[in-house]
C-alpha atoms as a PDB file:
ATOM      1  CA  UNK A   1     113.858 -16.706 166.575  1.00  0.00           C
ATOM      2  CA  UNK A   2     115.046 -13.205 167.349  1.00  0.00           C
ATOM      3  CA  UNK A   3     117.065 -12.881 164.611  1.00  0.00           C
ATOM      4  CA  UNK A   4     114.614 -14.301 162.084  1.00  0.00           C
ATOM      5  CA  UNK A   5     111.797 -11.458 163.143  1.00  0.00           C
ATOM      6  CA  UNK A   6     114.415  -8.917 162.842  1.00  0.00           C
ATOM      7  CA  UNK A   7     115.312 -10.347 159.473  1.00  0.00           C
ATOM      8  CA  UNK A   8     111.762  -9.967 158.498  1.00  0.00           C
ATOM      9  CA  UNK A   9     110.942  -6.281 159.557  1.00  0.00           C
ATOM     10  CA  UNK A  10     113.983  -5.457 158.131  1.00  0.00           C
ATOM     11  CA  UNK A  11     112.997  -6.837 154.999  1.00  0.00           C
ATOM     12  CA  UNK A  12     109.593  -5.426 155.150  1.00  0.00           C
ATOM     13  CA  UNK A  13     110.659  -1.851 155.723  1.00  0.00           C
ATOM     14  CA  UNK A  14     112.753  -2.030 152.431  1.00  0.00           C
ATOM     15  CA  UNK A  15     110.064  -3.409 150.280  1.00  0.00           C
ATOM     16  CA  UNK A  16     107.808  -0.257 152.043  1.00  0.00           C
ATOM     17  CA  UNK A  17     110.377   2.164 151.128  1.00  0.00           C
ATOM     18  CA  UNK A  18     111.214   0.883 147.568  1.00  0.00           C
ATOM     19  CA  UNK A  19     107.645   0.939 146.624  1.00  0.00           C
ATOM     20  CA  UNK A  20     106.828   4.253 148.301  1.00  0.00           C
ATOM     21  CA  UNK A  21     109.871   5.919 146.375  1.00  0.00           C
ATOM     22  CA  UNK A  22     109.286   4.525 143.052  1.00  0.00           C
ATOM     23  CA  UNK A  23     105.431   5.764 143.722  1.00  0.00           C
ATOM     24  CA  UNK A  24     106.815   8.932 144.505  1.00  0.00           C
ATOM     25  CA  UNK A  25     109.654   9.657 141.124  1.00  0.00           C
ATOM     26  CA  UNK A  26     106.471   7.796 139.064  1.00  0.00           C
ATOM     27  CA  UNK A  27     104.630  10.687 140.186  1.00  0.00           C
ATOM     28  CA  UNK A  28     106.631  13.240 139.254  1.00  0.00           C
ATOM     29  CA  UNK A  29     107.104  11.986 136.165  1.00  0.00           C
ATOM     30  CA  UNK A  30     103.314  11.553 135.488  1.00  0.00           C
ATOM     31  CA  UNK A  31     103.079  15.264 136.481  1.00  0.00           C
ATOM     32  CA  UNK A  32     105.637  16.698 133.875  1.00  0.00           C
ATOM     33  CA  UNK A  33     104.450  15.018 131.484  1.00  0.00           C
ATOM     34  CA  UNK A  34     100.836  16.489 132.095  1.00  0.00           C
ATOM     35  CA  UNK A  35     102.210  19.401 132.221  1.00  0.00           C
ATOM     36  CA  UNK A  36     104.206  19.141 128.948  1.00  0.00           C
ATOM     37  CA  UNK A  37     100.692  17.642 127.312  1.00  0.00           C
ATOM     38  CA  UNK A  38      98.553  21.581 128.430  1.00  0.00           C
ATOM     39  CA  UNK A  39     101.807  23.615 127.506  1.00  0.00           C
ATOM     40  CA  UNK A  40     103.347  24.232 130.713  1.00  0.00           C
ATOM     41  CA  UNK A  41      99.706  24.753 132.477  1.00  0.00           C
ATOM     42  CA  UNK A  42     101.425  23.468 136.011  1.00  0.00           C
ATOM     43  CA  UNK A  43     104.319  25.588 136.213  1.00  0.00           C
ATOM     44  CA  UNK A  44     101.987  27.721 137.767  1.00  0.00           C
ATOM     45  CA  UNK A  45     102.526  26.103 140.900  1.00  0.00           C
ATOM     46  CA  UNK A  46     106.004  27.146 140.954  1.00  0.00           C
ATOM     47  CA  UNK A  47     106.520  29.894 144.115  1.00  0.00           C
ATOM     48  CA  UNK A  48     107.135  33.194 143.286  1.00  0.00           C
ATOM     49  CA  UNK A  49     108.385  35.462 145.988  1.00  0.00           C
ATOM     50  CA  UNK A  50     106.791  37.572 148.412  1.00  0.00           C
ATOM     51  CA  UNK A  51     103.323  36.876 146.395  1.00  0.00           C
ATOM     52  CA  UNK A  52     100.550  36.220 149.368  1.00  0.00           C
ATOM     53  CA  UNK A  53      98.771  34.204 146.673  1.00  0.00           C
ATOM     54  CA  UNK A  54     101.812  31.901 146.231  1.00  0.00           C
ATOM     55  CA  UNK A  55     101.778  30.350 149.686  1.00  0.00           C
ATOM     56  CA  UNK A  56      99.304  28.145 148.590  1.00  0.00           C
ATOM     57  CA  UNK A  57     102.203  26.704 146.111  1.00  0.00           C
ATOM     58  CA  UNK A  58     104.413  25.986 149.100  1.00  0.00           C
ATOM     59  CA  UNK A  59     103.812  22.005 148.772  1.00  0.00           C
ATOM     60  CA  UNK A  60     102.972  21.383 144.952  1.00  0.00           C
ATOM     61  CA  UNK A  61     105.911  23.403 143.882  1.00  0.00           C
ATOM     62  CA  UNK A  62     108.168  20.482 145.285  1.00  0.00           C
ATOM     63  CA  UNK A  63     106.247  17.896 142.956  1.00  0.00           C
ATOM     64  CA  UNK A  64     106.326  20.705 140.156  1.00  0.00           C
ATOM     65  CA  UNK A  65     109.211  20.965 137.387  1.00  0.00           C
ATOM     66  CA  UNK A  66     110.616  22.749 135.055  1.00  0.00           C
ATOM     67  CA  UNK A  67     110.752  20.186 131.990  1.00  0.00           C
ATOM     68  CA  UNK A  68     111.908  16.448 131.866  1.00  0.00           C
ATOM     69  CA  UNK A  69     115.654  17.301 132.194  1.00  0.00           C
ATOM     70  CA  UNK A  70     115.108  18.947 135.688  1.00  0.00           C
ATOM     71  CA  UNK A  71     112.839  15.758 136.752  1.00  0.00           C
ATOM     72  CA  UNK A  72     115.355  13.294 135.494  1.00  0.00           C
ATOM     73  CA  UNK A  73     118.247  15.340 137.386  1.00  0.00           C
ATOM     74  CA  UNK A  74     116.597  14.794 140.777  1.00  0.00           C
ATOM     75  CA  UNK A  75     115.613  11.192 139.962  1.00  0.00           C
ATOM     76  CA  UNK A  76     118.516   9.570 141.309  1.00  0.00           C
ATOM     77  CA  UNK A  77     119.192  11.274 144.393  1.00  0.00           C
ATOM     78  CA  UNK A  78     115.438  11.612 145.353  1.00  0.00           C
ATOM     79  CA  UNK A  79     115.568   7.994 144.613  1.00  0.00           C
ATOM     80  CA  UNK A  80     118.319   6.996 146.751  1.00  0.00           C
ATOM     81  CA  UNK A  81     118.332   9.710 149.821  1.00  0.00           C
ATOM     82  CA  UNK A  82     114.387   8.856 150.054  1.00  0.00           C
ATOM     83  CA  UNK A  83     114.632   5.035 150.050  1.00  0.00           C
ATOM     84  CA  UNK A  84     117.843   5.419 152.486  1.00  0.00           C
ATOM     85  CA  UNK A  85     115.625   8.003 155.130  1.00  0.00           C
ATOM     86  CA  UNK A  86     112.271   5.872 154.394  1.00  0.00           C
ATOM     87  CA  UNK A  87     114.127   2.571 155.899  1.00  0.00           C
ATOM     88  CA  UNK A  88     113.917   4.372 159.201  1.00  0.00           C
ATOM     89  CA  UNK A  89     110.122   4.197 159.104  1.00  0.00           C
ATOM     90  CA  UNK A  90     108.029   5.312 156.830  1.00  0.00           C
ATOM     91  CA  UNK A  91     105.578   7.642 159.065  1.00  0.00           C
ATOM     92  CA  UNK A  92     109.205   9.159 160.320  1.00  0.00           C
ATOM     93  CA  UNK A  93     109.988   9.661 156.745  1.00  0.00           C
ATOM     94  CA  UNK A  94     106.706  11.556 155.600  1.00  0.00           C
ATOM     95  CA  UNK A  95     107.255  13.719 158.877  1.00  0.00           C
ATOM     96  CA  UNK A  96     110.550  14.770 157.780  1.00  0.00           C
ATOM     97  CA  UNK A  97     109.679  15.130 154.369  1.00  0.00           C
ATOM     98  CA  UNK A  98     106.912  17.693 155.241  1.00  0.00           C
ATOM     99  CA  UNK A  99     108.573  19.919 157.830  1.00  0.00           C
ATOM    100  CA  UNK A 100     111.676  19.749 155.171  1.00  0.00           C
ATOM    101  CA  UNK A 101     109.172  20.446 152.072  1.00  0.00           C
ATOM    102  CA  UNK A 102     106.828  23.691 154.147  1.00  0.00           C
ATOM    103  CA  UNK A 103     110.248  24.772 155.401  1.00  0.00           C
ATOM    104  CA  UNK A 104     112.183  25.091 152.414  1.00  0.00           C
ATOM    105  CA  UNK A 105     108.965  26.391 150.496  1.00  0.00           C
ATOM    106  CA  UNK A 106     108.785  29.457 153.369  1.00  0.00           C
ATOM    107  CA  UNK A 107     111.903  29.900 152.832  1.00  0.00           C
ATOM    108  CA  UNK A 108     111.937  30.304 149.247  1.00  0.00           C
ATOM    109  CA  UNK A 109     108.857  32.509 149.049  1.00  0.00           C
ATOM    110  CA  UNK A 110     110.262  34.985 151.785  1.00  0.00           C
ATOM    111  CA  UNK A 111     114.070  35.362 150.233  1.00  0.00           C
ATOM    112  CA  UNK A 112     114.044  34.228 146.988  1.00  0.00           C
ATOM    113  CA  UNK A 113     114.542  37.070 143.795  1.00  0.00           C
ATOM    114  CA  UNK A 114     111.987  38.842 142.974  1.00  0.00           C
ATOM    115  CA  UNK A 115     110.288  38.121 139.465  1.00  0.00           C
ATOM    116  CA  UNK A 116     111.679  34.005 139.712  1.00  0.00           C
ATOM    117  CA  UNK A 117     109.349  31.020 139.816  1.00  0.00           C
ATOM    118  CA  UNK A 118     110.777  28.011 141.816  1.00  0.00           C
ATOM    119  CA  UNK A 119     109.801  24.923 141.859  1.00  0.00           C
ATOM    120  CA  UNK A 120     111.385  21.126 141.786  1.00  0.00           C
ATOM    121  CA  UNK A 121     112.038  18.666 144.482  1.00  0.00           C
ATOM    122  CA  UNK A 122     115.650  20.074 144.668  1.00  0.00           C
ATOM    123  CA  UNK A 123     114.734  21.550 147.900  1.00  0.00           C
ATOM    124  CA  UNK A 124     113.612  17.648 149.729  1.00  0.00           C
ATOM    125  CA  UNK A 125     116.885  16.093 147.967  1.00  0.00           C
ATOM    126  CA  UNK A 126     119.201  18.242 149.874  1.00  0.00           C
ATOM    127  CA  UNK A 127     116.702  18.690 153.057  1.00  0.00           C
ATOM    128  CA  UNK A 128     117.171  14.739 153.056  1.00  0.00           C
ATOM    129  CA  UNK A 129     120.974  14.726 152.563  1.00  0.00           C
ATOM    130  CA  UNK A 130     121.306  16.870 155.156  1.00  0.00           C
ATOM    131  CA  UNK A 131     119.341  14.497 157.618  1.00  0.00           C
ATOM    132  CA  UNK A 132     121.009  11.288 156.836  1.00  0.00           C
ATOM    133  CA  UNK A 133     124.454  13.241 156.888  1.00  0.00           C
ATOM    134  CA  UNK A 134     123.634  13.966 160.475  1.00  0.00           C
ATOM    135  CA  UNK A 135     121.200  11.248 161.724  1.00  0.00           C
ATOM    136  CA  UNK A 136     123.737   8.602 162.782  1.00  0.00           C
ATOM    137  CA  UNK A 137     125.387  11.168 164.777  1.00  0.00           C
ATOM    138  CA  UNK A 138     121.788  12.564 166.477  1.00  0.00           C
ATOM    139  CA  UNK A 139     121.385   9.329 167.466  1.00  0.00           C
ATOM    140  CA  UNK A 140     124.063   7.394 167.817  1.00  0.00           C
ATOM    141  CA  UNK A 141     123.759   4.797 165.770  1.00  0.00           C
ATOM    142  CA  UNK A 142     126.734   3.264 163.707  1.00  0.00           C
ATOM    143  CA  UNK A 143     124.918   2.077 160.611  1.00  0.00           C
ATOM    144  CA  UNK A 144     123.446   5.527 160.446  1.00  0.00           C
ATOM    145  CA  UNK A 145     126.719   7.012 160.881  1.00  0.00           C
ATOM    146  CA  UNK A 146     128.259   5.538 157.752  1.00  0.00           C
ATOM    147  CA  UNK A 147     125.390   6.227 155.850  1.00  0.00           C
ATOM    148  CA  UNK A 148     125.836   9.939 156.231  1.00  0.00           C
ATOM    149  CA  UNK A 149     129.960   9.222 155.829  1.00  0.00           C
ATOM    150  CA  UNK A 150     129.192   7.430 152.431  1.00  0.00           C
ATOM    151  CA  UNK A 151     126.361  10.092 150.835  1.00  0.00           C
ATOM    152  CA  UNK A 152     128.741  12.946 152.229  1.00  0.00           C
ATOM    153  CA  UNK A 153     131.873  11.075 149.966  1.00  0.00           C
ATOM    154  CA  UNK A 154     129.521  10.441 146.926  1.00  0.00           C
ATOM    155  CA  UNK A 155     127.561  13.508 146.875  1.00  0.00           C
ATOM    156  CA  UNK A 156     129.282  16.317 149.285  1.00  0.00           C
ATOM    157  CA  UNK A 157     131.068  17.980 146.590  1.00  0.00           C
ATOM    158  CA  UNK A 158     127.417  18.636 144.086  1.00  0.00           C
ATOM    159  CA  UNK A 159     126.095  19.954 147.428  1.00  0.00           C
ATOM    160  CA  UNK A 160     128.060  22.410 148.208  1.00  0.00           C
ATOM    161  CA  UNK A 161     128.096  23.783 144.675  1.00  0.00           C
ATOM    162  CA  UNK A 162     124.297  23.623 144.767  1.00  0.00           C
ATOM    163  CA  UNK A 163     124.090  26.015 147.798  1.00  0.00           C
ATOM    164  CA  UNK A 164     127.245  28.579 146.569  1.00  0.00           C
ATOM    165  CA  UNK A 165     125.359  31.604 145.818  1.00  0.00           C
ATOM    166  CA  UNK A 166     127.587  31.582 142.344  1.00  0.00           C
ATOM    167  CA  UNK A 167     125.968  29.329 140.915  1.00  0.00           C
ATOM    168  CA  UNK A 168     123.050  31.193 139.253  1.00  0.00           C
ATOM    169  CA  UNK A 169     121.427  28.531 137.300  1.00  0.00           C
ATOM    170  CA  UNK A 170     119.928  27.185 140.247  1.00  0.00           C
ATOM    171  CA  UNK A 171     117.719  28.243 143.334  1.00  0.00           C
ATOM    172  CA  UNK A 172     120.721  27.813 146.110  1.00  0.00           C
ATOM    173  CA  UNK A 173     118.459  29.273 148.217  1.00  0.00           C
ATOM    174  CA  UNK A 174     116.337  26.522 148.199  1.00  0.00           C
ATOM    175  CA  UNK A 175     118.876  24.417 148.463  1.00  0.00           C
ATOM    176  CA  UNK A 176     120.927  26.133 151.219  1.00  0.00           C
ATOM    177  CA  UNK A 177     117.393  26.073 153.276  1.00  0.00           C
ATOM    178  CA  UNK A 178     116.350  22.855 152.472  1.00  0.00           C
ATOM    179  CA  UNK A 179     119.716  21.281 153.659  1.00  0.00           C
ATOM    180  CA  UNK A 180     119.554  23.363 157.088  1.00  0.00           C
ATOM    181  CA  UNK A 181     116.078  22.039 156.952  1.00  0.00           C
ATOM    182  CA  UNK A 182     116.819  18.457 156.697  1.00  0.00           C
ATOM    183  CA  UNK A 183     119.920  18.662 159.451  1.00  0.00           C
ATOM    184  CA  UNK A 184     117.249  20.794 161.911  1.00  0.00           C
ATOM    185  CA  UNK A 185     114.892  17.480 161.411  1.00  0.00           C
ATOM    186  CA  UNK A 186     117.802  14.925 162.039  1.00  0.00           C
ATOM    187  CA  UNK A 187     116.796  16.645 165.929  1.00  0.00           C
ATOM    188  CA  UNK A 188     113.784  16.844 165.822  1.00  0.00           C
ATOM    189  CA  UNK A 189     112.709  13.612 164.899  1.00  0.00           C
ATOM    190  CA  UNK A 190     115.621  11.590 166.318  1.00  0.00           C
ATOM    191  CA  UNK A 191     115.087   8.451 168.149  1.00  0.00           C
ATOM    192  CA  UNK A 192     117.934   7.706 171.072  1.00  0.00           C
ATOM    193  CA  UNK A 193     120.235   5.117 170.731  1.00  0.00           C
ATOM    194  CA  UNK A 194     119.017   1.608 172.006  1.00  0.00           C
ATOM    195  CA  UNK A 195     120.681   0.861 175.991  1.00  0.00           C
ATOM    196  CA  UNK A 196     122.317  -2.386 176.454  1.00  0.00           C
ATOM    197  CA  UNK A 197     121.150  -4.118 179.401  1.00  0.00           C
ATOM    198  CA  UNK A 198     124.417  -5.275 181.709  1.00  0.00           C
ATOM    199  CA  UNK A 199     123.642  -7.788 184.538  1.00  0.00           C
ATOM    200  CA  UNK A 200     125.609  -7.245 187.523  1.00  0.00           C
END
């Protein structure tokens, strides 16, 4: 009976986290296209440095981009890292997701170039690589551990060159803060390993 239950929640949780991710991309795809339909009128939510004004961007400029080649680039991996973090629970997930999103958007606004508009959900992707790298290890937990071991493999090497500071067609530093954000998260939010009872 155990195992059936378990089964089931299990189950559950990934039909709650498929349908709250494919909400999500949908969304972002609804929004470029609005924005392509009033030329461009939401770019405005982009963050531009050092702007008081702008810190009011600091959450839409993560749902914001910059045509439908930069949405479709972050598809996949918002996809994937999102459905992988929201299996964990999905009021967890919308926790981590907001610290990562206000964090990286801070951080963005306060070192960022002057005269550059950012905006993209770059900054969550690698905010949530960076937590399910590290979450298995926070915690514990094997399963979680070989997540992190298997997004690390697959996607490790497009991380680091989105956070070199040589690569100028990108905002690294949203990147670079995002993924400190995401691993800073992995703590705060981390749930300890379950104890096995042992009768004497």
């Amino acid at each position: 009976m155990a195992g059936t239950g378990s089964g089931w929640a299990g189950t559950a949780r990934a039909k709650a986290a498929a349908k709250l991710m494919a909400g999500w991309i949908a969304l972002l795809w609804v929004l470029e296209l609005v924005d392509v339909l009033t030329a461009h009128s939401l770019d405005g939510y982009g963050i531009v440095p050092r702007e008081p004004s702008e810190l009011a961007d600091i959450v839409p400029a993560s749902f914001i981009h910059f045509g439908f080649a930069h949405v479709a680039a972050n598809t996949v991996p918002l996809l994937v890292f999102g459905f992988l973090a929201a299996l964990g629970g999905i009021r967890r997930f919308l926790a981590v997701c907001a610290v990562i999103i206000v964090a990286d958007g801070l951080g963005v606004w306060l070192i960022s170039p002057s005269h550059t508009n950012t905006a993209g959900a770059s900054g969550l992707i690698f905010g949530l690589f960076g937590y399910l790298l590290v979450r298995g290890f926070v915690e514990r937990k094997p399963a979680g551990i070989v997540v992190g071991l298997v997004i690390g493999a697959i996607w490790g090497s497009s991380i680091l060159f989105g956070i070199s500071p040589a690569n100028t067609t990108v905002s690294w530093q949203g990147h670079l803060i995002g993924l400190l954000a995401g691993v800073a998260t992995a703590f705060m939010f981390r749930r300890p390993a379950a104890r096995t009872a042992l009768i004497p």
